[in-house]
Protein backbone atom coordinates (compact mmCIF):
# COMPACT_ATOMS: atom_id res chain seq x y z
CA UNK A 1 -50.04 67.47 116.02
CA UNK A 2 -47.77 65.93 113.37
CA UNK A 3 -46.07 68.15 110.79
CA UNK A 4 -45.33 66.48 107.55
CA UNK A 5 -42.78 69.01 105.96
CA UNK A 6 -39.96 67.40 106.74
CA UNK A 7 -41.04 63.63 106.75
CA UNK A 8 -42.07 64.41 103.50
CA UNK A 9 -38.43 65.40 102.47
CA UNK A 10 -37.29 62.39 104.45
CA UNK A 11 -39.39 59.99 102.08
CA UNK A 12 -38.60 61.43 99.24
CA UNK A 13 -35.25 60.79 99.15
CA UNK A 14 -35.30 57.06 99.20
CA UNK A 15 -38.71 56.34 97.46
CA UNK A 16 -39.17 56.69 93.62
CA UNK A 17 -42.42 57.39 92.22
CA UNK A 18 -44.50 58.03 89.16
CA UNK A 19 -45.50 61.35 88.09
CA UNK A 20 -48.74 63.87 86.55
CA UNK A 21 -49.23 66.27 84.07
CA UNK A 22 -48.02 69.17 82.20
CA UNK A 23 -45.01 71.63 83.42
CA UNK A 24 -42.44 72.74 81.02
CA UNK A 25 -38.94 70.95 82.31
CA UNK A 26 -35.44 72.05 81.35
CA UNK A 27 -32.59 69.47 81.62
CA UNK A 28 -29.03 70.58 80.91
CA UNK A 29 -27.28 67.53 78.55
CA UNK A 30 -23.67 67.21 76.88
CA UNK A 31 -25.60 68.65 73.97
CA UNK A 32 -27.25 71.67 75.71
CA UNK A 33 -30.45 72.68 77.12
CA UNK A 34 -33.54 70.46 75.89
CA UNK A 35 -36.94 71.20 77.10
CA UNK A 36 -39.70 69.02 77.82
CA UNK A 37 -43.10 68.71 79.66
CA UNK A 38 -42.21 67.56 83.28
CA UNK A 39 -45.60 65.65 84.62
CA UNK A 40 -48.13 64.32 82.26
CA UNK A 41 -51.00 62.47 82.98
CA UNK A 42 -51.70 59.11 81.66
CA UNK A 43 -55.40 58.70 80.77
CA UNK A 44 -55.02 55.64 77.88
CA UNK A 45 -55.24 51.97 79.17
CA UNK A 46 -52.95 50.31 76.84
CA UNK A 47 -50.58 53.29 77.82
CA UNK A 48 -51.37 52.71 81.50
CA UNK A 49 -50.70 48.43 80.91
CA UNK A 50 -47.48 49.67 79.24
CA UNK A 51 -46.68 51.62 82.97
CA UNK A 52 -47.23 48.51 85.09
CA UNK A 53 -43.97 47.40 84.63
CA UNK A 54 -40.98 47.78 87.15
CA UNK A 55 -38.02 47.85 84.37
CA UNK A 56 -40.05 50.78 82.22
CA UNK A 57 -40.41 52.48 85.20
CA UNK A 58 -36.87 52.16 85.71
CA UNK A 59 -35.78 53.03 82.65
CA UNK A 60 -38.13 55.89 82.58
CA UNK A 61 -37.05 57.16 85.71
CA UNK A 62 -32.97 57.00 84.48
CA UNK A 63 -33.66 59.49 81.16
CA UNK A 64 -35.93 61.69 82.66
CA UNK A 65 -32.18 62.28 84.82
CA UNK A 66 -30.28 62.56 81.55
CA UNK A 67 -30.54 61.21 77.82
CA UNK A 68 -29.20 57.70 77.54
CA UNK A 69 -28.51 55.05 74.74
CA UNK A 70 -29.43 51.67 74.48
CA UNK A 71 -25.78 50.50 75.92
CA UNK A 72 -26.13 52.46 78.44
CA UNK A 73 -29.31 51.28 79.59
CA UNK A 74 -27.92 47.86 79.25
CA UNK A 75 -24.70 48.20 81.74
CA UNK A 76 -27.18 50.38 83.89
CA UNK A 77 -29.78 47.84 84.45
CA UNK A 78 -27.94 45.03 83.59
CA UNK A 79 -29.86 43.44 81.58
CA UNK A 80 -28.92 42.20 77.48
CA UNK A 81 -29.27 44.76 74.93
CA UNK A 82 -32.15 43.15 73.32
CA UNK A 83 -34.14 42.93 76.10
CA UNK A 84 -33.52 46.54 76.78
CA UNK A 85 -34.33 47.37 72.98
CA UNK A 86 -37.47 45.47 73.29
CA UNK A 87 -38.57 47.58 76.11
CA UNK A 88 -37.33 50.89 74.71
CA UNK A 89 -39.31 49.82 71.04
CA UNK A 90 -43.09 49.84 73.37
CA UNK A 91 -42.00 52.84 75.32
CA UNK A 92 -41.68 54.72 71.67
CA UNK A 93 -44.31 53.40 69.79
CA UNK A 94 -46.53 55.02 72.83
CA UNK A 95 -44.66 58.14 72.50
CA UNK A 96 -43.53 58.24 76.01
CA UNK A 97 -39.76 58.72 74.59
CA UNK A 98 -38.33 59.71 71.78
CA UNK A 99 -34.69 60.54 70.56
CA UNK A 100 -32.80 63.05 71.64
CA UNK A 101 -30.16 62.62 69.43
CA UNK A 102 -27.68 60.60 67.36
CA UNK A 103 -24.00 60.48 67.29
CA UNK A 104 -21.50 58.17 65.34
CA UNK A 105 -19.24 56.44 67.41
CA UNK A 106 -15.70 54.85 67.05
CA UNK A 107 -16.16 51.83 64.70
CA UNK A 108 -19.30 53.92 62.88
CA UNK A 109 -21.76 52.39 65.03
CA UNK A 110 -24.96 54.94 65.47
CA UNK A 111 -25.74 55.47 69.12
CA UNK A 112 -29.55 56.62 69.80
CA UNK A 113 -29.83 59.32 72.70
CA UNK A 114 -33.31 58.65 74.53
CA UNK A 115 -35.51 61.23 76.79
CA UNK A 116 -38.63 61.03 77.78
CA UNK A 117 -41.39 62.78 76.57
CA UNK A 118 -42.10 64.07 80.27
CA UNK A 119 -40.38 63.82 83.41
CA UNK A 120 -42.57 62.37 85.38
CA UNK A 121 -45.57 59.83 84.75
CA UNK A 122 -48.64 59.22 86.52
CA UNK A 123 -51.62 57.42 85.79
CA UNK A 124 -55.37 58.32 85.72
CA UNK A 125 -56.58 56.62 88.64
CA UNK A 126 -60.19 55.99 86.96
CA UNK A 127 -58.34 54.67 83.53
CA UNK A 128 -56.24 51.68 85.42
CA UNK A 129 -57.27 48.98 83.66
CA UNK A 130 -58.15 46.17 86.22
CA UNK A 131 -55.49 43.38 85.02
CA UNK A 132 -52.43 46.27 86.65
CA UNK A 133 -54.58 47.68 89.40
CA UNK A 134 -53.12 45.98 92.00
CA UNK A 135 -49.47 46.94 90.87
CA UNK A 136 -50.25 51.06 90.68
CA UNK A 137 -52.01 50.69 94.34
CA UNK A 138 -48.96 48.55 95.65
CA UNK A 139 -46.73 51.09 94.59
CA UNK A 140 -48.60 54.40 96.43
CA UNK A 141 -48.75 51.37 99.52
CA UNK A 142 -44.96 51.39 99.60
CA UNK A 143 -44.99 55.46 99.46
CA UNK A 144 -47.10 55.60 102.00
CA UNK A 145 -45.83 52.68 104.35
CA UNK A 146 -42.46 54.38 104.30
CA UNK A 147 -44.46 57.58 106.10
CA UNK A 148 -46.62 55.82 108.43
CA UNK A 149 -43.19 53.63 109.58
CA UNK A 150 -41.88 57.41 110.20
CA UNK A 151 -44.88 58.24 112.16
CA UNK A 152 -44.49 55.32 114.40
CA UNK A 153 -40.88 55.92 115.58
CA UNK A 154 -42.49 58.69 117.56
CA UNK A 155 -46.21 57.66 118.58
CA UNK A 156 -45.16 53.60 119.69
CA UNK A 157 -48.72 52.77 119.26
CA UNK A 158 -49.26 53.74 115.97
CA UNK A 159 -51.24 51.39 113.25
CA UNK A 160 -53.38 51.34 110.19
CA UNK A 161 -54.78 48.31 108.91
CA UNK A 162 -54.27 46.69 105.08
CA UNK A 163 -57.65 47.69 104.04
CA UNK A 164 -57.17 50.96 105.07
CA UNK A 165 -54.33 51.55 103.27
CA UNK A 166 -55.27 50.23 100.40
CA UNK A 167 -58.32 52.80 100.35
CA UNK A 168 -55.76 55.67 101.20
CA UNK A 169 -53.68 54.38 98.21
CA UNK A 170 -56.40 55.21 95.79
CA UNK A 171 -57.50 58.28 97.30
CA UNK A 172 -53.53 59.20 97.17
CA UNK A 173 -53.88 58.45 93.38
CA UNK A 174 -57.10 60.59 92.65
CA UNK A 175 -55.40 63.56 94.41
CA UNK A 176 -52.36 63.74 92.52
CA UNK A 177 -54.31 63.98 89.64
CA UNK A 178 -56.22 66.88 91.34
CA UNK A 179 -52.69 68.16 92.25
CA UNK A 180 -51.54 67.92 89.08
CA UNK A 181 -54.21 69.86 86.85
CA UNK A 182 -53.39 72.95 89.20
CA UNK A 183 -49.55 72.91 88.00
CA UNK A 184 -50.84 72.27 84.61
CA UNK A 185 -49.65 75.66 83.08
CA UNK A 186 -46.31 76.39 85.15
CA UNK A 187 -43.34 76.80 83.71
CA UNK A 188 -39.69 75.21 85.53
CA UNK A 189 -36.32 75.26 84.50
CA UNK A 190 -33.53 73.92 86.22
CA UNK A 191 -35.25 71.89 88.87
CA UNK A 192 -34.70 68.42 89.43
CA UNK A 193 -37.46 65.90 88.70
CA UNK A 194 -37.18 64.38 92.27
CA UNK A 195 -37.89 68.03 93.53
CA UNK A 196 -41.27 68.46 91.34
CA UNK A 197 -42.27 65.12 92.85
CA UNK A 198 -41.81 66.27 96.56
CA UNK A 199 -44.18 69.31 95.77
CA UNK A 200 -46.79 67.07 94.01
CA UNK A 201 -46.88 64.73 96.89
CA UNK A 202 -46.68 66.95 99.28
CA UNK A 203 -49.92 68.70 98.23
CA UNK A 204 -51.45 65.59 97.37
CA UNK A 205 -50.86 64.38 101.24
CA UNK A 206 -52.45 67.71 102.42
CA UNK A 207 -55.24 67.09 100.70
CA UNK A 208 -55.88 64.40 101.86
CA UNK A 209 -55.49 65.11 105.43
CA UNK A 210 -57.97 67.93 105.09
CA UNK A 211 -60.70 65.00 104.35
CA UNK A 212 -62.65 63.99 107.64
CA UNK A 213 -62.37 60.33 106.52
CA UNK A 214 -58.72 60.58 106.52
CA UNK A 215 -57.51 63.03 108.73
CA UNK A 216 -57.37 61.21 111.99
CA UNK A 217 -56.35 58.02 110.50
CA UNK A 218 -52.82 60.19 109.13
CA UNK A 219 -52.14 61.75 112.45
CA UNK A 220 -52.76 59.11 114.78
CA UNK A 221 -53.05 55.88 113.25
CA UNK A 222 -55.65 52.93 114.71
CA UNK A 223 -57.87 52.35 111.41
């Protein structure tokens, strides 16, 4: 028997994901407390195209940790202003940021504070347009490649083929939405986003091994 717990917690803290629905989240800022929903699910396909995009899901990722300008951004990703301005523009027009606030700098330039409009994102796994599909299951491929090369250090003879983990990817995806609906009136404060993402996958993954289909493939490899 393989327990998870604590892989789990091992993956977690080197792979970034994308999150669900609905949970109140409280982040602490220079300018106090500001509350926001923590998972949402994405269920619009232009929002979903918007997603499939490896700088927005950066960029995403860095204000759901703390509200950020558009110089910021810049030096963090290191990329030119307007190409982080561009990308900031699409992110509000589909209201998954807003401002946070403004403040007047040195010189009376007006700096923009960005947050999220939720913590975490995740998409509808039945929504995914067909044109990003590929990039959504390749990233749930990764999550779950760094677990299975976990699983291996201890059973040598451990394997599961590319077809089969691209059908686990998509069950993955279905079952955080499942996950997600469940934690879709609870309230947190305090807790950090990569925290709310361990519990989401972590029930997800349960799930999942509680399906015939799956089960045997998760413990012991060979599909």
């Amino acid at each position: 028997m393989v327990s998870f717990s604590p892989l789990l917690i091992s993956v977690e803290r080197f792979k970034i994901f994308n999150g669900l629905n609905i949970i109140n989240f409280t982040q602490i800022s220079a300018g106090g407390t500001t509350t926001y929903k923590a998972v949402y699910i994405v269920n619009d396909p232009e929002k979903i195209k918007l997603l499939a995009d490896y700088t927005r899901e950066e960029i995403l990722r860095l204000l759901s940790i703390q509200p950020m300008t558009e110089t910021q951004l810049s030096k963090k990703l290191r990329l030119t202003k307007a190409a982080v301005s561009y990308h900031l523009h699409l992110l509000s027009q589909a209201k998954l940021i807003r401002v946070e606030k403004t403040e007047v700098e040195k010189h009376g330039i007006l700096q923009k504070y960005y947050l999220p409009t939720a913590a975490l994102f995740i998409v509808d796994p039945q929504k995914i347009p067909k044109e990003v599909n590929a990039y959504f299951i390749q990233n749930q491929i990764q999550y779950l490649r760094g677990i299975f090369s976990l699983l291996k250090i201890n059973q040598k003879n451990y394997s599961v083929s590319s077809k089969a983990l691209e059908k686990l990817a998509f069950e993955l995806l279905k079952q955080l939405k499942k996950v997600s609906e469940k934690f879709a009136k609870i309230e947190v404060k305090n807790e950090d986003v990569e925290t709310i993402r361990m519990k989401i996958y972590s029930e997800a993954l349960t799930n999942l091994m509680k399906q015939k289909e799956w089960k045997e493939i998760i413990k012991k490899g060979k599909a």
